[in-house]
Protein backbone atom coordinates (compact mmCIF):
# COMPACT_ATOMS: atom_id res chain seq x y z
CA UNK A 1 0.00 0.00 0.00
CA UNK A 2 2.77 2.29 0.82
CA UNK A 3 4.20 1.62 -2.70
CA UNK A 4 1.21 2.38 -4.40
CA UNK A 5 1.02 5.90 -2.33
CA UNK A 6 4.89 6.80 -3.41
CA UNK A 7 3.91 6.09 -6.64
CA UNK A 8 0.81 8.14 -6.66
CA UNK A 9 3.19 11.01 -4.77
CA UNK A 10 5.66 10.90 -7.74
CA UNK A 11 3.21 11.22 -9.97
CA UNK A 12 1.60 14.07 -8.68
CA UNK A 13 4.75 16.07 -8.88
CA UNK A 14 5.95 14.88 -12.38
CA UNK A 15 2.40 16.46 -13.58
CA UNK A 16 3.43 19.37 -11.93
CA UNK A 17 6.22 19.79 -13.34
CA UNK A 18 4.91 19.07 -16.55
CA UNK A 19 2.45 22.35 -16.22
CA UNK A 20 5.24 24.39 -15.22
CA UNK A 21 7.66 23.78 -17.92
CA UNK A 22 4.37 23.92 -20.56
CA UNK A 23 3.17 27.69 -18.99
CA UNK A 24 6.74 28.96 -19.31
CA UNK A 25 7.80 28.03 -22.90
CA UNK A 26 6.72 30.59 -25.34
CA UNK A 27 4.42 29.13 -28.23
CA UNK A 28 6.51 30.99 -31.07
CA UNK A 29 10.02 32.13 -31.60
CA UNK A 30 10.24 35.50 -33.10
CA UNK A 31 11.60 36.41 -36.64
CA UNK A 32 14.98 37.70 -37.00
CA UNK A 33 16.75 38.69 -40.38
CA UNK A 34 20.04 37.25 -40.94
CA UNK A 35 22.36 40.04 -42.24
CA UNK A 36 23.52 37.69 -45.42
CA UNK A 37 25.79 40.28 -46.35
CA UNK A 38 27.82 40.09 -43.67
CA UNK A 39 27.51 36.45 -43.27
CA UNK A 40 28.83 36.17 -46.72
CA UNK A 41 31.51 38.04 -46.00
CA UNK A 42 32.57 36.88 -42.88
CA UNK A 43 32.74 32.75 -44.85
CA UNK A 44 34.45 34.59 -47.32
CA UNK A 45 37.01 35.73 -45.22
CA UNK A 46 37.72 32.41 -43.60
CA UNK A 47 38.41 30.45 -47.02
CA UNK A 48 40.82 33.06 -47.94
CA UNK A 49 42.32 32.98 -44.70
CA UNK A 50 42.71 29.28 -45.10
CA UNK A 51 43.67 29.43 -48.47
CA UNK A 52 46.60 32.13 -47.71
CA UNK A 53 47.85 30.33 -45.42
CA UNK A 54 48.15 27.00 -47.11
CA UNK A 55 49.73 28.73 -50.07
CA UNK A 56 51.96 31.19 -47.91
CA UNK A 57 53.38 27.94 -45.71
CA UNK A 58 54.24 25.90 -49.21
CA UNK A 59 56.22 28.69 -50.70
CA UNK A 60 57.71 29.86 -47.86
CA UNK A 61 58.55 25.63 -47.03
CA UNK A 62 60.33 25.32 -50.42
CA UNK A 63 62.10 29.05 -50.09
CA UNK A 64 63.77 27.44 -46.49
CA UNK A 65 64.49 24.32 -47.91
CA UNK A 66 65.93 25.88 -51.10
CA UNK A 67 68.19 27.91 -49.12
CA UNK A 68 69.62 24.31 -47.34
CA UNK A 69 67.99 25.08 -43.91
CA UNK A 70 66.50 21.65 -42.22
CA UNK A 71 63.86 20.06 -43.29
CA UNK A 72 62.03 20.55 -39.37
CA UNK A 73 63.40 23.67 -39.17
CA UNK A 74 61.87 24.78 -42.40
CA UNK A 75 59.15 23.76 -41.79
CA UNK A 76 58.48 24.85 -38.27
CA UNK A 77 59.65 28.41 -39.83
CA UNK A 78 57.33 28.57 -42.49
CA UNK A 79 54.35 27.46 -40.32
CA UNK A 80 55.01 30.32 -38.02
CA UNK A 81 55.54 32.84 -40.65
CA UNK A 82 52.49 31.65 -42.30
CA UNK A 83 50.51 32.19 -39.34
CA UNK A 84 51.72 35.96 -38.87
CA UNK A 85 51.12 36.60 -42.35
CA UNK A 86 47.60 35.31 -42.33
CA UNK A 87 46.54 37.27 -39.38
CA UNK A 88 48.43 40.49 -40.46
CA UNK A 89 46.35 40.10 -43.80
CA UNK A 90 43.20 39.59 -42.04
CA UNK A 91 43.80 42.32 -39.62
CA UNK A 92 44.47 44.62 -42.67
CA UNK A 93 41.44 43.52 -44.56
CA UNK A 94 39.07 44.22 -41.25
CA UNK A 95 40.19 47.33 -41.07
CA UNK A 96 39.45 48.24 -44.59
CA UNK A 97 36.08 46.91 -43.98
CA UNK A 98 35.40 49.28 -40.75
């Protein structure tokens, strides 16, 4: 019997709760307008960034190891150098945009 009352107690409050969370959720979600524009722009931006600094590491990979530095040294050079020149670029081009 006392089973049966937990039960019946659990119950109760799972209904509840059920009300509660069903009164506070709105019904709709208003409308807002994606600025595609900017969105564009902003994807944009990150292939190119991508894209400069694939193409920036290469060359800058084959100028190192062209001029008989180590292959992990050349390497580790160009992917830092590719990184600065990526976000100098980027930096440049946001500030063109503003």
């Amino acid at each position: 019997m006392s089973a049966q009352r937990q039960q019946h107690d659990f119950d109760h409050y799972d209904s509840q709760d059920n009300i509660q969370a069903n009164q506070e959720e709105p019904k709709y979600q208003e409308f807002y307008e994606i600025d595609t524009q900017s969105a564009k722009l902003r994807e944009l931006l990150f292939f190119v960034r991508i894209s400069l600094f694939c193409v920036s590491a290469v060359l800058l990979t084959f100028l190192f190891l062209t001029l008989g530095l180590g292959t992990i040294t050349s390497f580790a050079l160009a992917i830092l150098l590719g990184i600065a020149i990526t976000s100098t670029i980027s930096t440049f081009i946001l500030s063109m945009k503003k």
